[in-house]
C-alpha atoms as a PDB file:
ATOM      1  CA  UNK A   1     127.873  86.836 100.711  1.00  0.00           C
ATOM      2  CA  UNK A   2     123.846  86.721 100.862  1.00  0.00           C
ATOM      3  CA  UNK A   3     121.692  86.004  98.258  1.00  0.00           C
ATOM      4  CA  UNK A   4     120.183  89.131  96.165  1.00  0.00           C
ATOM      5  CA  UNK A   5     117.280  87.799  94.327  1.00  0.00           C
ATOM      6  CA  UNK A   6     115.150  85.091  96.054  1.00  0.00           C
ATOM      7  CA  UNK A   7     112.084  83.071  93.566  1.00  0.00           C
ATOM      8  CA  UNK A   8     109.231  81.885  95.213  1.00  0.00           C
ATOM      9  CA  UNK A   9     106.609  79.968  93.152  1.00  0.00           C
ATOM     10  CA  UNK A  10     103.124  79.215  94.596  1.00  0.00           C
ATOM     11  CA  UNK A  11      99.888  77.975  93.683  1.00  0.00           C
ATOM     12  CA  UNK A  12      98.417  80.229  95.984  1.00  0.00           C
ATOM     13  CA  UNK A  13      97.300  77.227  98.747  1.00  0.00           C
ATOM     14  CA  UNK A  14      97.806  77.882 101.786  1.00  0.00           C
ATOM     15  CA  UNK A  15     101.208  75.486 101.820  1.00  0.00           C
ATOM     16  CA  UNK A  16     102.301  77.463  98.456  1.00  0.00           C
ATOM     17  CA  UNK A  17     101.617  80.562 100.528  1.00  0.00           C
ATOM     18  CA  UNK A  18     103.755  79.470 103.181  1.00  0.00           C
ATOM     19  CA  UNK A  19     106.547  78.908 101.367  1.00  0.00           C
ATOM     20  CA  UNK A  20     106.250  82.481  99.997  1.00  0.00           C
ATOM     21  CA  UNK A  21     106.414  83.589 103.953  1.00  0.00           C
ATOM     22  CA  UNK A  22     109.922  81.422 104.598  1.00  0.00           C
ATOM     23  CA  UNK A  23     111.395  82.972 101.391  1.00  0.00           C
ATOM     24  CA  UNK A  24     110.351  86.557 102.725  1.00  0.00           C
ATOM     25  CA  UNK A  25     112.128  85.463 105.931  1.00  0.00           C
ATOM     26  CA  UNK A  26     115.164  84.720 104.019  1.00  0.00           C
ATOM     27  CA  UNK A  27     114.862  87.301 102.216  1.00  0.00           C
ATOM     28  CA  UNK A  28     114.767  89.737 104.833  1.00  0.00           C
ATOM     29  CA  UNK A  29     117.489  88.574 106.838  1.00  0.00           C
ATOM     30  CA  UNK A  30     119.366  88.539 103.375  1.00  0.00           C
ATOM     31  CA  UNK A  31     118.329  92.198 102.284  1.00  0.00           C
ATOM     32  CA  UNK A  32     117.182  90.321  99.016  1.00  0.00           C
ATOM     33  CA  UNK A  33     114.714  91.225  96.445  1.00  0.00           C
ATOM     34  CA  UNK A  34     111.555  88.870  96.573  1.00  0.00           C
ATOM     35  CA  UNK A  35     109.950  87.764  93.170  1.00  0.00           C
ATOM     36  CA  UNK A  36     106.596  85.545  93.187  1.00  0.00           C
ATOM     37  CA  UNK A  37     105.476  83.318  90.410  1.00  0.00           C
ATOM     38  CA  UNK A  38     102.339  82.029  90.194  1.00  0.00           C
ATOM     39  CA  UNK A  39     102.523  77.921  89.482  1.00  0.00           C
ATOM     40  CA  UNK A  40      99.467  76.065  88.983  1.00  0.00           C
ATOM     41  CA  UNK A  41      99.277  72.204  90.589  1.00  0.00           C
ATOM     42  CA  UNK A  42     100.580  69.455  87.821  1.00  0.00           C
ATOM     43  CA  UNK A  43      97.767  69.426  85.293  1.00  0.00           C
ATOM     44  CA  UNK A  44      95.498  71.596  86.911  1.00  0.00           C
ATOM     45  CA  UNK A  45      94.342  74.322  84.713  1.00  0.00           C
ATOM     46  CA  UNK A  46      95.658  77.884  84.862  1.00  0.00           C
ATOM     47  CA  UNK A  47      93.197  80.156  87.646  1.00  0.00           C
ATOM     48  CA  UNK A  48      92.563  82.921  85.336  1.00  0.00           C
ATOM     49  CA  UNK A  49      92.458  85.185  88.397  1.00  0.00           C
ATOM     50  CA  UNK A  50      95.898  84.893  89.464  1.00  0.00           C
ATOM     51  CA  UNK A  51      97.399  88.238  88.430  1.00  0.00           C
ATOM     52  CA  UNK A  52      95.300  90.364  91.160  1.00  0.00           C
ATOM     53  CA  UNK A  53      95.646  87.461  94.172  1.00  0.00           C
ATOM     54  CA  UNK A  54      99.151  87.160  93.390  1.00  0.00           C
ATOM     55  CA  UNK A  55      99.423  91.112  93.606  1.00  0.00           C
ATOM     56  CA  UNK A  56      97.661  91.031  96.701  1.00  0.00           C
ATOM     57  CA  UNK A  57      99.562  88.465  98.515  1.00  0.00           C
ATOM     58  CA  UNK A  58     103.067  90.527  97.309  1.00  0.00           C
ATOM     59  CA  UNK A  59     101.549  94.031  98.850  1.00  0.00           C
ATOM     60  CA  UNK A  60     100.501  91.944 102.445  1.00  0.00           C
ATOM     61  CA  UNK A  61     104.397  89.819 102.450  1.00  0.00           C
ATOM     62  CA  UNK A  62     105.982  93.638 101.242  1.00  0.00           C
ATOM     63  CA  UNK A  63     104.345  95.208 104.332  1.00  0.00           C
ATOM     64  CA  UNK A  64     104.482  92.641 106.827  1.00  0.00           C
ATOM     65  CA  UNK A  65     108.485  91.678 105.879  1.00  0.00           C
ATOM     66  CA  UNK A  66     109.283  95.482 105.133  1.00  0.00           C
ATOM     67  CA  UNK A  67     110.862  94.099 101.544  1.00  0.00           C
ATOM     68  CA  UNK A  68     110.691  94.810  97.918  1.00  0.00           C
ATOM     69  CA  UNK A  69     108.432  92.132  96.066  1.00  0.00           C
ATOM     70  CA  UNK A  70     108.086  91.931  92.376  1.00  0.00           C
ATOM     71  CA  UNK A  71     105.376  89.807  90.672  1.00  0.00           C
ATOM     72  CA  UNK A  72     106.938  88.064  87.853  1.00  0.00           C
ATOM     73  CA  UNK A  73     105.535  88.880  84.412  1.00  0.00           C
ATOM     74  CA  UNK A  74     104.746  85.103  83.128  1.00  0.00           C
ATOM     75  CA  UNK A  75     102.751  82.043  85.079  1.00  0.00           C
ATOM     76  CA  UNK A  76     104.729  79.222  85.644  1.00  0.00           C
ATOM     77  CA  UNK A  77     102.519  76.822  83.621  1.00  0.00           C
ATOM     78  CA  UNK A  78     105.646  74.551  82.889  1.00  0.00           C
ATOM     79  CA  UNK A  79     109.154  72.923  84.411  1.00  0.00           C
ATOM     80  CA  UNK A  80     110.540  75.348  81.655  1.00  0.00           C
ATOM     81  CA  UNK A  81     108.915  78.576  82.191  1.00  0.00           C
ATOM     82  CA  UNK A  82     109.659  78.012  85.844  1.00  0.00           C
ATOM     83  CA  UNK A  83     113.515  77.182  84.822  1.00  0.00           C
ATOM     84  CA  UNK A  84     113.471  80.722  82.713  1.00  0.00           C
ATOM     85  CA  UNK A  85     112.450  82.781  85.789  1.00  0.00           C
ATOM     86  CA  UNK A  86     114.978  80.776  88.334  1.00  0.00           C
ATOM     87  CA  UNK A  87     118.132  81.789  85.715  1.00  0.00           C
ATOM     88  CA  UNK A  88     117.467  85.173  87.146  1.00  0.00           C
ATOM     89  CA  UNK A  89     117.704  84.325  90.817  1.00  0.00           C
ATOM     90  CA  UNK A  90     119.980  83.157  93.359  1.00  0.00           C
ATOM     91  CA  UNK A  91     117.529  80.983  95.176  1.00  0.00           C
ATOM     92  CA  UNK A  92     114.311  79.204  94.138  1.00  0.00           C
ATOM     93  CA  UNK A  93     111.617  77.946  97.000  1.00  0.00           C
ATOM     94  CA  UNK A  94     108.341  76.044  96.803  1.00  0.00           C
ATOM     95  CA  UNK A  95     106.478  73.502  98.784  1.00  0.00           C
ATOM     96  CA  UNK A  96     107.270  69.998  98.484  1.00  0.00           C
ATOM     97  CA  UNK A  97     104.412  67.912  97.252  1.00  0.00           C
ATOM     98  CA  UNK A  98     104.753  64.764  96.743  1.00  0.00           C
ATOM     99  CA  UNK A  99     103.973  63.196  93.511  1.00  0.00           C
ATOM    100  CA  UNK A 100     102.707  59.918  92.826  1.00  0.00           C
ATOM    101  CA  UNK A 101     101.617  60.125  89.317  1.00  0.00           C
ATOM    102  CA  UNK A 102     102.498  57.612  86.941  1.00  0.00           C
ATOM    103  CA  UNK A 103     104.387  59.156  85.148  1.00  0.00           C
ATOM    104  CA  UNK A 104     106.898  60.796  87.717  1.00  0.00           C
ATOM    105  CA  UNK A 105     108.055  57.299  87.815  1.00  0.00           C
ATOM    106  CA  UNK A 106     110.226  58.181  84.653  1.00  0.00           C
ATOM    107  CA  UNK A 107     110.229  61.811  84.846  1.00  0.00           C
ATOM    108  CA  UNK A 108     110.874  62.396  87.932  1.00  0.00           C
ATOM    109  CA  UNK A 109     108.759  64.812  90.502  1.00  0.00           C
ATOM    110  CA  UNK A 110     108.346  68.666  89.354  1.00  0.00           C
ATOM    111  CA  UNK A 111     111.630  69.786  91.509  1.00  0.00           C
ATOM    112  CA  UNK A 112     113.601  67.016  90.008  1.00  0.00           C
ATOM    113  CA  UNK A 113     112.603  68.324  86.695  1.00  0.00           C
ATOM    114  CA  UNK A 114     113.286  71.980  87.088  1.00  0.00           C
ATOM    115  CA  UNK A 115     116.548  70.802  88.313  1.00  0.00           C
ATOM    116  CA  UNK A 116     117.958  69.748  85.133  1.00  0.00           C
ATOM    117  CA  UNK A 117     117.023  73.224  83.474  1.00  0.00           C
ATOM    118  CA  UNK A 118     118.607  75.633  86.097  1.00  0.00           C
ATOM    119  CA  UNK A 119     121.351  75.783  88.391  1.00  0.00           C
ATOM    120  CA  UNK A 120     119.846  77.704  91.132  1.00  0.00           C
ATOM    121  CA  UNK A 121     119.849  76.290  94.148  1.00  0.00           C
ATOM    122  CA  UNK A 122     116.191  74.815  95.395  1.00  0.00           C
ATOM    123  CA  UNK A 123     114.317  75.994  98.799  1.00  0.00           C
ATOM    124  CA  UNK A 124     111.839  73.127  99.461  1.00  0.00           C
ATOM    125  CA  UNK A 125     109.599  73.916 102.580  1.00  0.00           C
ATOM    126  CA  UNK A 126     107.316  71.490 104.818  1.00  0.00           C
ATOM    127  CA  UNK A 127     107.391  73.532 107.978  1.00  0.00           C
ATOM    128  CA  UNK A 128     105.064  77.434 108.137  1.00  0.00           C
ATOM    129  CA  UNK A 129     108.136  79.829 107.477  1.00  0.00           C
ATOM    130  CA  UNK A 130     107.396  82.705 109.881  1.00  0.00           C
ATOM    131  CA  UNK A 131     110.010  82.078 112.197  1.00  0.00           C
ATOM    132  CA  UNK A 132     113.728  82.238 111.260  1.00  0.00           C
ATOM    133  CA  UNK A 133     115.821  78.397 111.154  1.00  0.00           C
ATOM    134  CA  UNK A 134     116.395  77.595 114.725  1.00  0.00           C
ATOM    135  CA  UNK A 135     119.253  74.825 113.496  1.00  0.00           C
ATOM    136  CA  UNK A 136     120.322  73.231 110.117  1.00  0.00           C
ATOM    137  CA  UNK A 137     122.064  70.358 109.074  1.00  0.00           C
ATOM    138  CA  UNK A 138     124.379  69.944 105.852  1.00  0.00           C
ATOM    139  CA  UNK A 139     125.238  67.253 104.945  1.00  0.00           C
ATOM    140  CA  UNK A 140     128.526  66.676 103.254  1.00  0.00           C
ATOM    141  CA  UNK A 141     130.920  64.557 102.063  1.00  0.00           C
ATOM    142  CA  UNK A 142     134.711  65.801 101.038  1.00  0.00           C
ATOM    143  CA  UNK A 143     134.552  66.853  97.946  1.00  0.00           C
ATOM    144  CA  UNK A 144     135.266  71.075  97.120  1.00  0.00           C
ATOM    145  CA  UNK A 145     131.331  71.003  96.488  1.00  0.00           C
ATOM    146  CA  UNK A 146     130.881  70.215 100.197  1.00  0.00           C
ATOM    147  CA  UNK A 147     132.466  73.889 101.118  1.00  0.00           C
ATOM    148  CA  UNK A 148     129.679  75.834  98.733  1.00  0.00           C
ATOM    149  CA  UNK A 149     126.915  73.721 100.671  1.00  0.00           C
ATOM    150  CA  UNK A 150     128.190  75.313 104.080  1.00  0.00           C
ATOM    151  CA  UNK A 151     128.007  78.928 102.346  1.00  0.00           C
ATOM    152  CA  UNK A 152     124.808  78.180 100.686  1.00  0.00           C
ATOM    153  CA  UNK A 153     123.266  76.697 104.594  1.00  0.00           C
ATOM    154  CA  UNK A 154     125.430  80.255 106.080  1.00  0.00           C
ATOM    155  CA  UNK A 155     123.290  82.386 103.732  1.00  0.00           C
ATOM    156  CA  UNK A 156     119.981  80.922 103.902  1.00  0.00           C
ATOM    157  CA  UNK A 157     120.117  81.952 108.127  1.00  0.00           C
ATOM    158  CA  UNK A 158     122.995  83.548 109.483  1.00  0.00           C
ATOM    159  CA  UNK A 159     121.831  83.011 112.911  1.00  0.00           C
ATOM    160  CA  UNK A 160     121.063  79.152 112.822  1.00  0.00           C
ATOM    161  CA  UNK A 161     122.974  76.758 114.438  1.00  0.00           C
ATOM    162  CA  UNK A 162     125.045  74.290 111.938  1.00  0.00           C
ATOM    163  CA  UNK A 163     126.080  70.894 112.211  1.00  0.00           C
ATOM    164  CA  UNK A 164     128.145  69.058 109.678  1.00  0.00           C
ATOM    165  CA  UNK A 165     126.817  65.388 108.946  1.00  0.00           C
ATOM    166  CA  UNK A 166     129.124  62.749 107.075  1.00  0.00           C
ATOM    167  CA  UNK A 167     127.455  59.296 106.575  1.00  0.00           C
ATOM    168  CA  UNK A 168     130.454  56.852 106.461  1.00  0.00           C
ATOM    169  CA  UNK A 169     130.265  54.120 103.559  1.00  0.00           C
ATOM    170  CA  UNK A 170     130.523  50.705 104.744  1.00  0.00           C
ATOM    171  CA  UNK A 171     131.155  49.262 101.697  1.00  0.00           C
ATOM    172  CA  UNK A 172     134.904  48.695 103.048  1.00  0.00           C
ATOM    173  CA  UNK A 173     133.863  47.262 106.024  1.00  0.00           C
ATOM    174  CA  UNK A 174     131.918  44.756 104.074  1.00  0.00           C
ATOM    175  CA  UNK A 175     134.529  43.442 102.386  1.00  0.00           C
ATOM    176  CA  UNK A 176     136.719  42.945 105.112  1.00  0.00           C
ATOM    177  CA  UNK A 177     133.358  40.614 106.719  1.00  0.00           C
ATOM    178  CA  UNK A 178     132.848  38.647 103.477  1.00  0.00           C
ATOM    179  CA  UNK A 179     136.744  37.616 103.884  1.00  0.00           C
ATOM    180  CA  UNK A 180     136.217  36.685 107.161  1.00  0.00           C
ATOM    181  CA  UNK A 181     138.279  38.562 109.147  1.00  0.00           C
ATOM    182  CA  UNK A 182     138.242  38.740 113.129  1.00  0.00           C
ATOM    183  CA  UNK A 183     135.691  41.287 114.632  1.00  0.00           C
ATOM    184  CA  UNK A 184     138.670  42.584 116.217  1.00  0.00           C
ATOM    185  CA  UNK A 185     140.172  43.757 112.416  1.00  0.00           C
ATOM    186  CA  UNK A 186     136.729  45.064 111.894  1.00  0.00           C
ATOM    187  CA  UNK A 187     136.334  47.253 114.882  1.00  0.00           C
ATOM    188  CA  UNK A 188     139.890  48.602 114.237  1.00  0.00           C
ATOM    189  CA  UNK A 189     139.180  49.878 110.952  1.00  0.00           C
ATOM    190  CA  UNK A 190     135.892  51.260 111.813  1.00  0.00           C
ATOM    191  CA  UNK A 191     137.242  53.342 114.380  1.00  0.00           C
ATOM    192  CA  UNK A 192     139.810  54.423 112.209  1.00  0.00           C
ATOM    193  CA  UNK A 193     137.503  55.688 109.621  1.00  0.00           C
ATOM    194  CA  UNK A 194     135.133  57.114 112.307  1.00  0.00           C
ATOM    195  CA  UNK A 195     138.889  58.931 113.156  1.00  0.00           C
ATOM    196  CA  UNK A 196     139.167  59.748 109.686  1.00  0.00           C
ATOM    197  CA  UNK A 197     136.290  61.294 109.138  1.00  0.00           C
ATOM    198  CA  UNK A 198     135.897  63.357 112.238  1.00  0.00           C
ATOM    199  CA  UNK A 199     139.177  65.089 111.062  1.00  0.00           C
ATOM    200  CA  UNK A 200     138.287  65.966 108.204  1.00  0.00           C
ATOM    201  CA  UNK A 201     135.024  67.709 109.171  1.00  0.00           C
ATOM    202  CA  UNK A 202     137.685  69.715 111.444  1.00  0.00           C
ATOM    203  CA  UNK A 203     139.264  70.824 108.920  1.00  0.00           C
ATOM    204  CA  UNK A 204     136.183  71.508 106.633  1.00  0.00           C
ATOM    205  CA  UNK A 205     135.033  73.271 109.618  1.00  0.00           C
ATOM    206  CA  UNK A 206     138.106  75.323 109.536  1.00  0.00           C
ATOM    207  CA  UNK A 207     138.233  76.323 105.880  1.00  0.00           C
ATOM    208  CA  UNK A 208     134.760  77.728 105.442  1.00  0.00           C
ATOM    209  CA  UNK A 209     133.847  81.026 106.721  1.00  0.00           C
ATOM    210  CA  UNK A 210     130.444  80.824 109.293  1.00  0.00           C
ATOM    211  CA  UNK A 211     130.334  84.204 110.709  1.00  0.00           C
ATOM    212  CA  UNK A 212     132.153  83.022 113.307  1.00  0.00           C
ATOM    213  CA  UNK A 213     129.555  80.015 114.271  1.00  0.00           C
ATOM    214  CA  UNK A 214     131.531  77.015 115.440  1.00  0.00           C
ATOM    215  CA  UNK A 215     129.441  74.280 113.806  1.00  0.00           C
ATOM    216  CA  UNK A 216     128.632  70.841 115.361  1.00  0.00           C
ATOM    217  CA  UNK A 217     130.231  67.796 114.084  1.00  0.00           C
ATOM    218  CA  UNK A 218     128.531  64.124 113.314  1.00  0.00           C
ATOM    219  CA  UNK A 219     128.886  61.438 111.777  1.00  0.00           C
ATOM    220  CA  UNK A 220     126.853  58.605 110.515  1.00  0.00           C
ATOM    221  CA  UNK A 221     127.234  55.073 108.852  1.00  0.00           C
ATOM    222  CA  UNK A 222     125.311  53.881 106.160  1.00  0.00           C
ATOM    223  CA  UNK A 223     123.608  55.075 103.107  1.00  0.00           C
ATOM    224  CA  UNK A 224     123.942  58.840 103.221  1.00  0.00           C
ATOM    225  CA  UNK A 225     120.061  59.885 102.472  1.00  0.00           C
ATOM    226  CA  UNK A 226     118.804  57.526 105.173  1.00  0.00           C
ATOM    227  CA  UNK A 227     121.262  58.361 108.008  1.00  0.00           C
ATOM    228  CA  UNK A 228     120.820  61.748 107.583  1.00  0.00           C
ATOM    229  CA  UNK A 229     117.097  62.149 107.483  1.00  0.00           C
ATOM    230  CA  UNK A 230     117.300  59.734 110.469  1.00  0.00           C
ATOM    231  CA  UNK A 231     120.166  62.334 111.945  1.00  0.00           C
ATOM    232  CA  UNK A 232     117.901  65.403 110.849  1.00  0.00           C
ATOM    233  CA  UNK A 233     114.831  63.690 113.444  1.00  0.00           C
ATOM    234  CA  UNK A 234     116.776  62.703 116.138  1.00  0.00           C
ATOM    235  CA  UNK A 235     118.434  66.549 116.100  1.00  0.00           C
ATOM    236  CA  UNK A 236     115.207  68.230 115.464  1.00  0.00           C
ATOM    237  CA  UNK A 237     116.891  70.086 112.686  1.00  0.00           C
ATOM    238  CA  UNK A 238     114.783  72.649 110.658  1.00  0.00           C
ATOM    239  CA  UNK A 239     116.888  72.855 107.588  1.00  0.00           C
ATOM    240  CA  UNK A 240     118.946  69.872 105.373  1.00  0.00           C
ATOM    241  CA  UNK A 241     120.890  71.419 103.219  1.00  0.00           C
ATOM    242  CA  UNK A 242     122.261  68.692 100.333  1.00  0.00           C
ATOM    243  CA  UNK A 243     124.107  68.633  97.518  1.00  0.00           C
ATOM    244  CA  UNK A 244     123.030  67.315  93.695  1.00  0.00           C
ATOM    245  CA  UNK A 245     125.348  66.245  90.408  1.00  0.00           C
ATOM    246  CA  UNK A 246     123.557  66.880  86.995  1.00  0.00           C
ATOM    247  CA  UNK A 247     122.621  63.377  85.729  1.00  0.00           C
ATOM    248  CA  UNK A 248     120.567  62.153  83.074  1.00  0.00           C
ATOM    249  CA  UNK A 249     117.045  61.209  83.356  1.00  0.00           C
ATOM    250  CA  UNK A 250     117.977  57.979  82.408  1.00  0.00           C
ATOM    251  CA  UNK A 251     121.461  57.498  84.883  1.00  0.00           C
ATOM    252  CA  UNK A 252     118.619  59.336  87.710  1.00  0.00           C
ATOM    253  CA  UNK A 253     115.863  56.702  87.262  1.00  0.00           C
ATOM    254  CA  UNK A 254     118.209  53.719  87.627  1.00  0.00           C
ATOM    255  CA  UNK A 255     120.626  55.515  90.344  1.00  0.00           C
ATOM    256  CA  UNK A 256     118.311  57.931  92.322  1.00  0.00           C
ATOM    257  CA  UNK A 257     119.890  60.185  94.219  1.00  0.00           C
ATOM    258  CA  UNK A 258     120.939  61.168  97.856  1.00  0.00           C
ATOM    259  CA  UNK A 259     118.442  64.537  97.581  1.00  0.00           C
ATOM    260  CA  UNK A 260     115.410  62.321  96.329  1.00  0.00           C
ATOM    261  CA  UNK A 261     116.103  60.098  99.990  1.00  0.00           C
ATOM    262  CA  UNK A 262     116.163  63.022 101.753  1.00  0.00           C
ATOM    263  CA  UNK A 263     113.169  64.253 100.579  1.00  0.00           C
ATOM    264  CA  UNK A 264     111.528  60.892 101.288  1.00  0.00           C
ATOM    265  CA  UNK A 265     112.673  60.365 104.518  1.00  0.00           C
ATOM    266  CA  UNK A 266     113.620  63.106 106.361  1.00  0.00           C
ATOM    267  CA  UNK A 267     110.714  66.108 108.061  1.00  0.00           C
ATOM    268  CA  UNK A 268     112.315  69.124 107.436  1.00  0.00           C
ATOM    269  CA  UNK A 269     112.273  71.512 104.480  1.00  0.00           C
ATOM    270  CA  UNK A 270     115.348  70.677 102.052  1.00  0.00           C
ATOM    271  CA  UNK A 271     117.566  72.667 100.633  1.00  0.00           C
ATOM    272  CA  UNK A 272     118.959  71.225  96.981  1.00  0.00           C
ATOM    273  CA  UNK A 273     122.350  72.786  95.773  1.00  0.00           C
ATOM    274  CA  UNK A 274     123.614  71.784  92.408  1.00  0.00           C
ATOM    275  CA  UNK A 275     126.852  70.880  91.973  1.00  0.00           C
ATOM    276  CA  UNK A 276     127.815  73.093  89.313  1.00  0.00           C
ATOM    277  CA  UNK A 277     125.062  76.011  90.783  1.00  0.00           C
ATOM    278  CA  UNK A 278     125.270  79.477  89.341  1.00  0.00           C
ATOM    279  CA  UNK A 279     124.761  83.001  90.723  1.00  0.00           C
ATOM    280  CA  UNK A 280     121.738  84.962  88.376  1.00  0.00           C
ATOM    281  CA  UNK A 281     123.802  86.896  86.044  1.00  0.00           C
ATOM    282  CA  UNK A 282     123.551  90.905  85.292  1.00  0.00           C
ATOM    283  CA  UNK A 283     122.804  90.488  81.761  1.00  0.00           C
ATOM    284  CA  UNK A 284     119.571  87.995  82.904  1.00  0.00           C
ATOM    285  CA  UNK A 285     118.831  90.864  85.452  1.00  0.00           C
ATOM    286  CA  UNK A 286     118.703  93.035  82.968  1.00  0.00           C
ATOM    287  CA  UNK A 287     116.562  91.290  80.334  1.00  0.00           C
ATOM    288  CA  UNK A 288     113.958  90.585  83.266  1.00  0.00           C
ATOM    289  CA  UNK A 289     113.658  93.978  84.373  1.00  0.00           C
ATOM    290  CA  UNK A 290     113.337  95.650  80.616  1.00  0.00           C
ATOM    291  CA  UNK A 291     110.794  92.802  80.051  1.00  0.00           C
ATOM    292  CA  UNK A 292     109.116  93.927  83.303  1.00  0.00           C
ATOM    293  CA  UNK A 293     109.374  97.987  82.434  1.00  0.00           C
ATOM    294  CA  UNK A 294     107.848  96.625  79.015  1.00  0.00           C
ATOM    295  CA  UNK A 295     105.133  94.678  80.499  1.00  0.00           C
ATOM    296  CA  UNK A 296     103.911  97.631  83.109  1.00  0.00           C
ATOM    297  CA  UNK A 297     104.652  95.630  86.037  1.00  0.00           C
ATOM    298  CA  UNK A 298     106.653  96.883  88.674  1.00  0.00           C
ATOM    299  CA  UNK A 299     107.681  96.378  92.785  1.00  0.00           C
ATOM    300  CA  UNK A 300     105.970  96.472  95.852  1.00  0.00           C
ATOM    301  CA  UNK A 301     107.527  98.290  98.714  1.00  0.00           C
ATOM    302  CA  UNK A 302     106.586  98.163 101.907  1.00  0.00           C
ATOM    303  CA  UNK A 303     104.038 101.171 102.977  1.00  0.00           C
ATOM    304  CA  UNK A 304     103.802 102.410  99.602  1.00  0.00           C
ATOM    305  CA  UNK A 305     102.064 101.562  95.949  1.00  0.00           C
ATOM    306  CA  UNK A 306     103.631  99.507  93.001  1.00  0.00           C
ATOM    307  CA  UNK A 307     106.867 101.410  92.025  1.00  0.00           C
ATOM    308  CA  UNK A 308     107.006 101.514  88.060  1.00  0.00           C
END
């Protein structure tokens, strides 16, 4: 199952732009509907000549990527407005920006706060996005969410390679070294996890449906966000696709989480899945597009004018 409606948010900078050219490439290998949303920089004031650059740069991506683009009817000037738009869509992307305000200390950075108002998944790009994923890594652990991240890294680019990471805890094998135990004890369990693990990414393998791609297995030991950013760089992966629970702001700050390493450590764009993600729903497709018929605003197909 592909996604149907992808959200792409840019500032209109030349990185913004380019994430707007990988979400047409998803889109089109998808057969999605592209919407763009204008988003200004944190604190930077609204460019009041959005609307007609914004229309421009959906008429060029509708032609060059043959797909339907809609402009989206309100400016993402906020985390919330942004949120609002993303309820409608099965995918969100932007460029990742780092932020090192102050205050994102507490807050978090702008994807971490859109995050806790949506469940769509999260598209963040480093790389230009005019050329389809070559290879993409998800990493999982062995929990049912694991399954939906393999679907969700299947439907971003059903023609990439995949590889299955699992970073192996060694809080275990830490134990059994503050107790003193021979190296020989030590080495035996850690092969016996390494065992462990590489059957169960068999049989994950084996219960998710990859269009008939027989993905790679690896594993890793060590804290999961560092060993597979340092995995993602020594593959020359594109794509890391990673899962996220819904935490507090509070339980985020003092915990982090295996997404925010990523991000930090790894060169490739990122792919965020929430846990408890959630397709758009018809009745939010249908509010959008009366608000749209409403507003005047209508799509852009390729070789043709604005459809209203």
């Amino acid at each position: 199952m592909h996604y149907k409606t992808i959200l792409a948010v840019t500032d209109l900078s030349a990185s913004g732009n380019e994430a707007v050219q990988r979400a047409a490439v998803v889109a089109a290998n998808c057969g999605a509907e592209l919407r763009l949303m204008y988003v200004p920089v944190a604190d930077n004031p609204v460019w009041p000549y959005y609307g007609a650059h914004l229309s421009e740069l959906a008429r060029t991506v509708a032609s060059a990527a043959g797909l339907s683009v809609r402009v989206a009817r309100r400016c993402g000037a906020s985390p919330e407005d942004i949120a609002a738009e993303a309820n409608c869509a099965d995918l969100l992307v932007s460029t990742y920006r780092r932020e090192r305000q102050v205050g994102t200390f507490f807050k978090g950075e702008w994807h971490q706060r859109v995050m806790r108002l949506t469940r769509c998944p999260l598209l963040l790009t480093r790389s230009k996005g005019r050329l389809p994923y070559a290879k993409i890594v998800v990493a999982v652990d062995f929990t049912e969410a694991a399954r939906h991240l393999v679907v969700h890294a299947g439907r971003v680019d059903d023609r990439a390679a995949l590889e299955l990471f699992h970073a192996i805890s060694r809080t275990d094998e830490a134990k059994l070294r503050s107790a003193d135990v021979s190296w020989d004890v030590v080495k035996a369990f850690r092969e016996h996890q390494e065992a462990q693990a590489r059957s169960r990414l068999d049989a994950l393998a084996l219960s998710v449906d990859t269009g008939g791609r027989a993905p790679g297995l690896s594993t890793g030991s060590g804290e999961p966000g560092r060993q597979t950013s340092l995995h993602q760089q020594a593959s020359g992966a594109a794509l890391i696709v990673v899962g996220k629970a819904r935490r507090s702001v509070a339980m985020e700050f003092l915990c982090g989480a295996v997404s925010s390493r990523v991000l930090a450590w790894s060169t490739s764009d990122v792919l965020i899945v929430p846990h408890d993600r959630r397709s758009s729903t018809r009745a939010a497709a249908k509010r959008r597009i009366a608000a749209e018929m409403g507003d005047g605003q209508g799509a852009y197909l390729p070789g043709r004018q604005r459809i209203l």
